[in-house]
PDB file of N, CA and C in Angstrom:
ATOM      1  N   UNK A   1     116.765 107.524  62.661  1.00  0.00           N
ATOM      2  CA  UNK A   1     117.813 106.936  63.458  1.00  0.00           C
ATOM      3  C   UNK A   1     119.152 107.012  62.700  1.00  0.00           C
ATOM      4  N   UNK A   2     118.913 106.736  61.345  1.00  0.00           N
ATOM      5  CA  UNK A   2     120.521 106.993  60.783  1.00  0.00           C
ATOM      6  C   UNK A   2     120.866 108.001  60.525  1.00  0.00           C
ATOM      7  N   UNK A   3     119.961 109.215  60.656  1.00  0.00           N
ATOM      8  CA  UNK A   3     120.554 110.706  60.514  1.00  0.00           C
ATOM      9  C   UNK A   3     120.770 110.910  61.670  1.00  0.00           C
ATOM     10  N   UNK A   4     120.443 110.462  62.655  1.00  0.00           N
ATOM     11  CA  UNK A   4     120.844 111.076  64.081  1.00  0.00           C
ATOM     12  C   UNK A   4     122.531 110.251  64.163  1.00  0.00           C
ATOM     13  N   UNK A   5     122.343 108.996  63.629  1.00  0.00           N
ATOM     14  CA  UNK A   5     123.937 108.422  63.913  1.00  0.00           C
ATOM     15  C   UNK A   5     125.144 109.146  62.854  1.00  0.00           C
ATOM     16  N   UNK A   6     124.329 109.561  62.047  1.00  0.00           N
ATOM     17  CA  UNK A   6     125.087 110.516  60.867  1.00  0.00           C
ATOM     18  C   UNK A   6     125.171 111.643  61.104  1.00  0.00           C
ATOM     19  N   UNK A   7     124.872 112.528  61.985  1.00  0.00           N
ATOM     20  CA  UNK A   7     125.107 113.515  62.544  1.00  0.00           C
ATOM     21  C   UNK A   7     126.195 113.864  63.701  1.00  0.00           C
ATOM     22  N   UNK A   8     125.435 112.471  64.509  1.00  0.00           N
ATOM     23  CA  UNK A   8     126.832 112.290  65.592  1.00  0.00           C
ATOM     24  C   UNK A   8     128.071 112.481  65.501  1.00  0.00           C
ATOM     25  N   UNK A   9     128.121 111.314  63.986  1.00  0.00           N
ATOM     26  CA  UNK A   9     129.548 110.737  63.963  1.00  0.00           C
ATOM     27  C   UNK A   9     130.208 110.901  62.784  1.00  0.00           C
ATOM     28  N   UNK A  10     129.274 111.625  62.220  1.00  0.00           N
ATOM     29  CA  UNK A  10     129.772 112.318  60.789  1.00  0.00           C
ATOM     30  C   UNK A  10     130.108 111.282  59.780  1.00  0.00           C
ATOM     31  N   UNK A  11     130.367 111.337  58.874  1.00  0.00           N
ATOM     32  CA  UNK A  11     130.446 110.356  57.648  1.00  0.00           C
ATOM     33  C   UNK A  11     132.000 109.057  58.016  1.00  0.00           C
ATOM     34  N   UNK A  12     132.991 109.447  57.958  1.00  0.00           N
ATOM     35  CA  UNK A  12     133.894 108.889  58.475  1.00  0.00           C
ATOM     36  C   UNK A  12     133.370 107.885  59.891  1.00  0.00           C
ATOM     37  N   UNK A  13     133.056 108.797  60.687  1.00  0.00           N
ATOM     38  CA  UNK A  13     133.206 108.240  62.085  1.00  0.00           C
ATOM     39  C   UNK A  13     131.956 106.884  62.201  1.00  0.00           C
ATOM     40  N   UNK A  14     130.880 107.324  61.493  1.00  0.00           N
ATOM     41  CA  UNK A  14     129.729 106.221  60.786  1.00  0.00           C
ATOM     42  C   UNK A  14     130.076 105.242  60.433  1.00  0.00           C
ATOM     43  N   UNK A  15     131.185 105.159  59.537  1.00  0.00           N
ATOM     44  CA  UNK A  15     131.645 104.394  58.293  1.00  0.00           C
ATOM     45  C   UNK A  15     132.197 103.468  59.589  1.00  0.00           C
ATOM     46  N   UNK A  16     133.542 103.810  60.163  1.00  0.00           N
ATOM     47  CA  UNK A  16     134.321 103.667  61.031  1.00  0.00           C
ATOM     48  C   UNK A  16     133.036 102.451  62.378  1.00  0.00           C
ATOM     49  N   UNK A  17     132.499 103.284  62.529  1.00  0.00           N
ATOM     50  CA  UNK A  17     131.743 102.670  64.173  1.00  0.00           C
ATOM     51  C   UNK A  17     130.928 101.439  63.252  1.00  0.00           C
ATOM     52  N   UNK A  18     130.036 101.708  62.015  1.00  0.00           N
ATOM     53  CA  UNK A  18     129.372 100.347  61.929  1.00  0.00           C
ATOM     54  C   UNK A  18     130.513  99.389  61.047  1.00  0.00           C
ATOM     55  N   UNK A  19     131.499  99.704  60.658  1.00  0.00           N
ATOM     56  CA  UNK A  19     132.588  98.627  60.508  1.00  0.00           C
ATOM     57  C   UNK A  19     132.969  97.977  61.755  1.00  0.00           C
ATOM     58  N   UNK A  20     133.324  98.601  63.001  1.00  0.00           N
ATOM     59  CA  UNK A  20     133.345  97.812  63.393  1.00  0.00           C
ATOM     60  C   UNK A  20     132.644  97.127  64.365  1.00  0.00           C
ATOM     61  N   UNK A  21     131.262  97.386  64.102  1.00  0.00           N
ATOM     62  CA  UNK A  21     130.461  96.711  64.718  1.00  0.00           C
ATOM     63  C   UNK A  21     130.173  95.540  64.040  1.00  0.00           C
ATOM     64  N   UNK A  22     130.178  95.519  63.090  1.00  0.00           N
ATOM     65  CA  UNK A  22     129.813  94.685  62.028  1.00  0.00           C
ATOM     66  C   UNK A  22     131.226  93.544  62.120  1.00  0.00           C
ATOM     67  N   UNK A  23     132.480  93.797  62.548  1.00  0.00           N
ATOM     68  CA  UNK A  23     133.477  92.766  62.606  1.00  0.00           C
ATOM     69  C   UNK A  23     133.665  92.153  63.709  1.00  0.00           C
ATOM     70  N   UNK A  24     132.849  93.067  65.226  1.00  0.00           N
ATOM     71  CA  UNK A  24     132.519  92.262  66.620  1.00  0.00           C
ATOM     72  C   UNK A  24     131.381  91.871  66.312  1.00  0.00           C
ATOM     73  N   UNK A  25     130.381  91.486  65.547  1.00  0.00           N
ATOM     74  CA  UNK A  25     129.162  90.847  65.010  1.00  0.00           C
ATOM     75  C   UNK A  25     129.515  88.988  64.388  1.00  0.00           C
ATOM     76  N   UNK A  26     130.391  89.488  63.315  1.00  0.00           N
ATOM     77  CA  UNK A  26     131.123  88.187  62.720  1.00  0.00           C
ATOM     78  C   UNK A  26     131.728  87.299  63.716  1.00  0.00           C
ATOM     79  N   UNK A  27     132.850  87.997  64.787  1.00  0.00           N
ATOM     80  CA  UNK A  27     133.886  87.602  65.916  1.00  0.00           C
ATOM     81  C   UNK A  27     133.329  86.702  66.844  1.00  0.00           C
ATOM     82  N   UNK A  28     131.468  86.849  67.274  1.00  0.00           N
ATOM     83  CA  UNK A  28     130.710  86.503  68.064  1.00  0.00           C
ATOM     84  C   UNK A  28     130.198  85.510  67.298  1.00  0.00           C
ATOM     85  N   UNK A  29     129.459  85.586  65.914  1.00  0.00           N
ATOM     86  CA  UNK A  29     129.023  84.386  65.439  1.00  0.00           C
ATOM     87  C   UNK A  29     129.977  83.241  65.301  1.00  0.00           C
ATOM     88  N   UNK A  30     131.298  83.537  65.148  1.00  0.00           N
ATOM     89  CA  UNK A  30     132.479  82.545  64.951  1.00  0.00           C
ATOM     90  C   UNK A  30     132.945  81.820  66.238  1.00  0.00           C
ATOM     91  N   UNK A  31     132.601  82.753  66.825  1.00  0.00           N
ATOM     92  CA  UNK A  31     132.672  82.426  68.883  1.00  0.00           C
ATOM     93  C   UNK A  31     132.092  81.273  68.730  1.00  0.00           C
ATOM     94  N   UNK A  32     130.365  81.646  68.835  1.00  0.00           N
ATOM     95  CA  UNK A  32     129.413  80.801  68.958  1.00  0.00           C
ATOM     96  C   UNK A  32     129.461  79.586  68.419  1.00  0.00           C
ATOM     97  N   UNK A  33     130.131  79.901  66.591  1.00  0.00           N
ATOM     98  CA  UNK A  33     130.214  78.593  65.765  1.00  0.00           C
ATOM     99  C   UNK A  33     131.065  77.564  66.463  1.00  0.00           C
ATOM    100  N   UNK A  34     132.355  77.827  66.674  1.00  0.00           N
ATOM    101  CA  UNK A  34     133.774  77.228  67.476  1.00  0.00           C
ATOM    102  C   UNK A  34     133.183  76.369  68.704  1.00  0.00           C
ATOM    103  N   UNK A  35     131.926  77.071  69.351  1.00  0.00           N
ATOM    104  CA  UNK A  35     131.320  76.242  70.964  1.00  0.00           C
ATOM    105  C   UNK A  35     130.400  75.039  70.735  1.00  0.00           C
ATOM    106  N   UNK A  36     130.029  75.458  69.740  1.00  0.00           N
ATOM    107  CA  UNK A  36     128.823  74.566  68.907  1.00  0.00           C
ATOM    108  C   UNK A  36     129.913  73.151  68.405  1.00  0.00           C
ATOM    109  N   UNK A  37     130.727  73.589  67.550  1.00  0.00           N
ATOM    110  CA  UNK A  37     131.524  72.394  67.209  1.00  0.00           C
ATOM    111  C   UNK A  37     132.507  71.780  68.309  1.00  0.00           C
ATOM    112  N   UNK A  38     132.442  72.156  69.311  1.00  0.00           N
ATOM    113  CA  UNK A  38     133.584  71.430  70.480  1.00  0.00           C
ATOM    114  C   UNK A  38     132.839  70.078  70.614  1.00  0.00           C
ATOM    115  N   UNK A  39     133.752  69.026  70.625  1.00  0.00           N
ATOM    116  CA  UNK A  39     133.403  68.006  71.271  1.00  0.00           C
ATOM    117  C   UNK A  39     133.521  67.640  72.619  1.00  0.00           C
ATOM    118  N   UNK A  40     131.857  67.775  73.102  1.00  0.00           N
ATOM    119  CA  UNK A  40     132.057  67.956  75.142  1.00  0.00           C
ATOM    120  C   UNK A  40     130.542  67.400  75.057  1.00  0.00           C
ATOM    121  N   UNK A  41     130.184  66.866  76.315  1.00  0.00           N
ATOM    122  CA  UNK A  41     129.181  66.332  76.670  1.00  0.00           C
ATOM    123  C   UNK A  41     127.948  67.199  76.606  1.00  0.00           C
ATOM    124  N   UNK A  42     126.619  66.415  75.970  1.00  0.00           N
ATOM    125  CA  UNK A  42     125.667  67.906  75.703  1.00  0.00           C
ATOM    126  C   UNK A  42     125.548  68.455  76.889  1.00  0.00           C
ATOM    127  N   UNK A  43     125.421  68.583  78.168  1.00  0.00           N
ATOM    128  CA  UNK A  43     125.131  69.629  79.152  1.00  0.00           C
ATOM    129  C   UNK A  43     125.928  70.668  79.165  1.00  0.00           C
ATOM    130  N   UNK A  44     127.277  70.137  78.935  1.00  0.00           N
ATOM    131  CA  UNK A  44     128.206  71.353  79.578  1.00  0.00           C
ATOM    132  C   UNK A  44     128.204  72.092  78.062  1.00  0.00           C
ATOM    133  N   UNK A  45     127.926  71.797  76.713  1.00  0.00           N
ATOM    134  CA  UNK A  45     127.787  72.120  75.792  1.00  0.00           C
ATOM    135  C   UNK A  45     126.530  73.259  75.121  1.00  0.00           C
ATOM    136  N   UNK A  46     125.972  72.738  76.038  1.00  0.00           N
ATOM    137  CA  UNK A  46     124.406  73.728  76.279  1.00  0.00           C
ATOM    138  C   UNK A  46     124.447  74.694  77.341  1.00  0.00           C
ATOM    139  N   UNK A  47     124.863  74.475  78.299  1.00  0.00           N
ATOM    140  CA  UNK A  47     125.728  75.976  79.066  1.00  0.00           C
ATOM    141  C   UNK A  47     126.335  76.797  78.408  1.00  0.00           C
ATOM    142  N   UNK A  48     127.528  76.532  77.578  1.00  0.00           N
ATOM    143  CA  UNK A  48     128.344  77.388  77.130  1.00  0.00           C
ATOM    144  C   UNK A  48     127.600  77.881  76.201  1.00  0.00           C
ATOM    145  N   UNK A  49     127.029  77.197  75.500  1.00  0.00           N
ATOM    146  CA  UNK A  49     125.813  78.019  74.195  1.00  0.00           C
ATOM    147  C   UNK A  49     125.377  79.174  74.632  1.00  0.00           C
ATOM    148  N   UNK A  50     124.489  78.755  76.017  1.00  0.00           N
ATOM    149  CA  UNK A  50     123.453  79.218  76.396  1.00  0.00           C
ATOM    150  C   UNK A  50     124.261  80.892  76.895  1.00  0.00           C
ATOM    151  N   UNK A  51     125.578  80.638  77.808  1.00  0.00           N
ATOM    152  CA  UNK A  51     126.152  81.794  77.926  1.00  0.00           C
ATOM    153  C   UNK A  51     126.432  82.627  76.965  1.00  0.00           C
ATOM    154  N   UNK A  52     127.229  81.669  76.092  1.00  0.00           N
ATOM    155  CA  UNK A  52     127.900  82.692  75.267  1.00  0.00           C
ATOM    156  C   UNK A  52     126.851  83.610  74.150  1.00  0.00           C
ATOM    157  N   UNK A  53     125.465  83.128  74.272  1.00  0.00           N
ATOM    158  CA  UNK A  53     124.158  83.990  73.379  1.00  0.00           C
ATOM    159  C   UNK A  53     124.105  85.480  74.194  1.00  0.00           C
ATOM    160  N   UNK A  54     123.900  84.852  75.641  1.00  0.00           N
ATOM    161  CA  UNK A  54     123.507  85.678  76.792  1.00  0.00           C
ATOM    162  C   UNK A  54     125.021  86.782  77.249  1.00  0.00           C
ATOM    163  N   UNK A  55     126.052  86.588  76.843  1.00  0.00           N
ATOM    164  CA  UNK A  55     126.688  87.127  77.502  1.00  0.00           C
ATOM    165  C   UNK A  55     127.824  87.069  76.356  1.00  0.00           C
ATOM    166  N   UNK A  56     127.571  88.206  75.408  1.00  0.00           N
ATOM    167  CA  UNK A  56     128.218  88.553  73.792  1.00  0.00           C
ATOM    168  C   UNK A  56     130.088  88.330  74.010  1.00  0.00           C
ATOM    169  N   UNK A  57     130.392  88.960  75.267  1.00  0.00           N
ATOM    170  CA  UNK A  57     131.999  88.718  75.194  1.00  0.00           C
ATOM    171  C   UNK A  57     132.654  87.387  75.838  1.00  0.00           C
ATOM    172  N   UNK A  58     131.997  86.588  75.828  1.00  0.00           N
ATOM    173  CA  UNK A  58     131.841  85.409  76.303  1.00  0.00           C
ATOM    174  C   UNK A  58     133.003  84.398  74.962  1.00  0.00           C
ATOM    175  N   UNK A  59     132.161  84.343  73.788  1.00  0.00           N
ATOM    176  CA  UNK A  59     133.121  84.267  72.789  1.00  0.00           C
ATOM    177  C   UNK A  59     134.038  84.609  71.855  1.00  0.00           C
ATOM    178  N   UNK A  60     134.440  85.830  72.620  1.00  0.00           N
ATOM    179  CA  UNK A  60     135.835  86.775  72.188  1.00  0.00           C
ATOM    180  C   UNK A  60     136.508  85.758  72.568  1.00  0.00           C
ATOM    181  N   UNK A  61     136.336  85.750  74.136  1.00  0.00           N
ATOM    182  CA  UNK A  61     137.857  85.206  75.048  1.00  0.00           C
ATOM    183  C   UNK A  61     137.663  83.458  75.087  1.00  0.00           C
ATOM    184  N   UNK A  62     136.640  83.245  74.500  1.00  0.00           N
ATOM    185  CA  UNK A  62     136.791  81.580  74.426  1.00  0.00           C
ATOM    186  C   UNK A  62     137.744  81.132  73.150  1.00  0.00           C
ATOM    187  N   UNK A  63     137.541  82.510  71.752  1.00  0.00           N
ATOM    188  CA  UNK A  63     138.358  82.055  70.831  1.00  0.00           C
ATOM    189  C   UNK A  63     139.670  82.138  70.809  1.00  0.00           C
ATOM    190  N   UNK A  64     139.890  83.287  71.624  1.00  0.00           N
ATOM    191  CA  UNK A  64     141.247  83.427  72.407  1.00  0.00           C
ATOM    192  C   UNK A  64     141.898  82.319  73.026  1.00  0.00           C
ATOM    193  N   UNK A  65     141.066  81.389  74.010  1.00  0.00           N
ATOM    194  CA  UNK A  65     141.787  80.716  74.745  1.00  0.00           C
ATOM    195  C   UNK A  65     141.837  80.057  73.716  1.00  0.00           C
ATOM    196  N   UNK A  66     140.655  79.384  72.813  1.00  0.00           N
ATOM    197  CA  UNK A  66     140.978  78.055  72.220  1.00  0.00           C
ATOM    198  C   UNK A  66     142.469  78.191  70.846  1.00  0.00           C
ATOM    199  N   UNK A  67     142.443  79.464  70.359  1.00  0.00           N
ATOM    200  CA  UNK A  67     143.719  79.939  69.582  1.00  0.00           C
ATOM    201  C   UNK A  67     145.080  79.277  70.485  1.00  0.00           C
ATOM    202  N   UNK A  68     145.448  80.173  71.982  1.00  0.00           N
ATOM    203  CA  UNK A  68     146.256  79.659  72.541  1.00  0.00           C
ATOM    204  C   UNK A  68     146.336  77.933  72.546  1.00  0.00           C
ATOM    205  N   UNK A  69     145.414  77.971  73.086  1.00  0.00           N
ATOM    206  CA  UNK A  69     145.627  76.150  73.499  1.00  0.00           C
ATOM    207  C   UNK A  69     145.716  75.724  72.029  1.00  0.00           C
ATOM    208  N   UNK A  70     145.005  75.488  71.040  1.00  0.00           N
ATOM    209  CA  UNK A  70     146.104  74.784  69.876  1.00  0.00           C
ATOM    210  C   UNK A  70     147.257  75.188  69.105  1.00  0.00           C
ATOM    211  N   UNK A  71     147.679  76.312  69.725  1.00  0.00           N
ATOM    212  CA  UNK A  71     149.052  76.589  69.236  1.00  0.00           C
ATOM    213  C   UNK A  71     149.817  76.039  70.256  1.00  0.00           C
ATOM    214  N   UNK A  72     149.517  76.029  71.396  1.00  0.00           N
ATOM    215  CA  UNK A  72     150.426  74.620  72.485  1.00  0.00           C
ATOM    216  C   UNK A  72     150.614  73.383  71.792  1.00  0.00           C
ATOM    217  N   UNK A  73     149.137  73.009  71.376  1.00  0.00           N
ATOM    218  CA  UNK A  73     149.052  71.533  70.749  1.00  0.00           C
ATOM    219  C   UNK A  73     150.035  71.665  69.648  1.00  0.00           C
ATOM    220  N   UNK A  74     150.295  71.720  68.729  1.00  0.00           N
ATOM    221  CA  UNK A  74     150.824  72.286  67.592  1.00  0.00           C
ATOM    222  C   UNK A  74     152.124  72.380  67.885  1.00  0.00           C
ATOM    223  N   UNK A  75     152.797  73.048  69.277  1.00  0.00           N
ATOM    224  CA  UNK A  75     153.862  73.215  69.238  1.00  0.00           C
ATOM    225  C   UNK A  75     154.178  72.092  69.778  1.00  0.00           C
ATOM    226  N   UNK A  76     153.405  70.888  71.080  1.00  0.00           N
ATOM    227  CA  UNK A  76     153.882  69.770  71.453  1.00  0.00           C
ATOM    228  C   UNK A  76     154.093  70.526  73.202  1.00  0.00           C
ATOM    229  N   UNK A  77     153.604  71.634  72.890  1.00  0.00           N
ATOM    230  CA  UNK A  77     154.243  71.919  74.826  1.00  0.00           C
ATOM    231  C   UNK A  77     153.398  71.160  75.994  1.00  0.00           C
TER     232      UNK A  77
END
């Protein structure tokens, strides 16, 4: 399997694709971590878990929103 991905994508392009798989790997566990620590009632807290396991880009755009919204807080808007 890794000579076939090393063939594909040649040494560079290897290097390149499992970097950044490996930094949307981290992005998702940090997702997940961020949902886990919200303070919200366990149901709706166990949904979002439960999605964001099931459905990987789920906590891209949750860390996104939650970035925005405390830089509101922060700014007082």
């Amino acid at each position: 399997m890794l000579e076939t991905f090393y063939n594909n994508f040649g040494f560079t392009g290897a290097l390149i694709t499992a970097f950044l798989l490996f930094i949307c790997f981290i992005f998702w566990m940090a997702g997940l971590a961020g949902i886990c620590m919200k303070n919200e009632d366990n149901t709706k807290k166990t949904i979002r878990i439960i999605i964001a396991v099931l459905i990987p880009p789920y906590p891209f755009f949750w860390m996104i929103w939650d970035m925005i919204s405390q830089k509101r807080d922060l700014r007082g808007i």
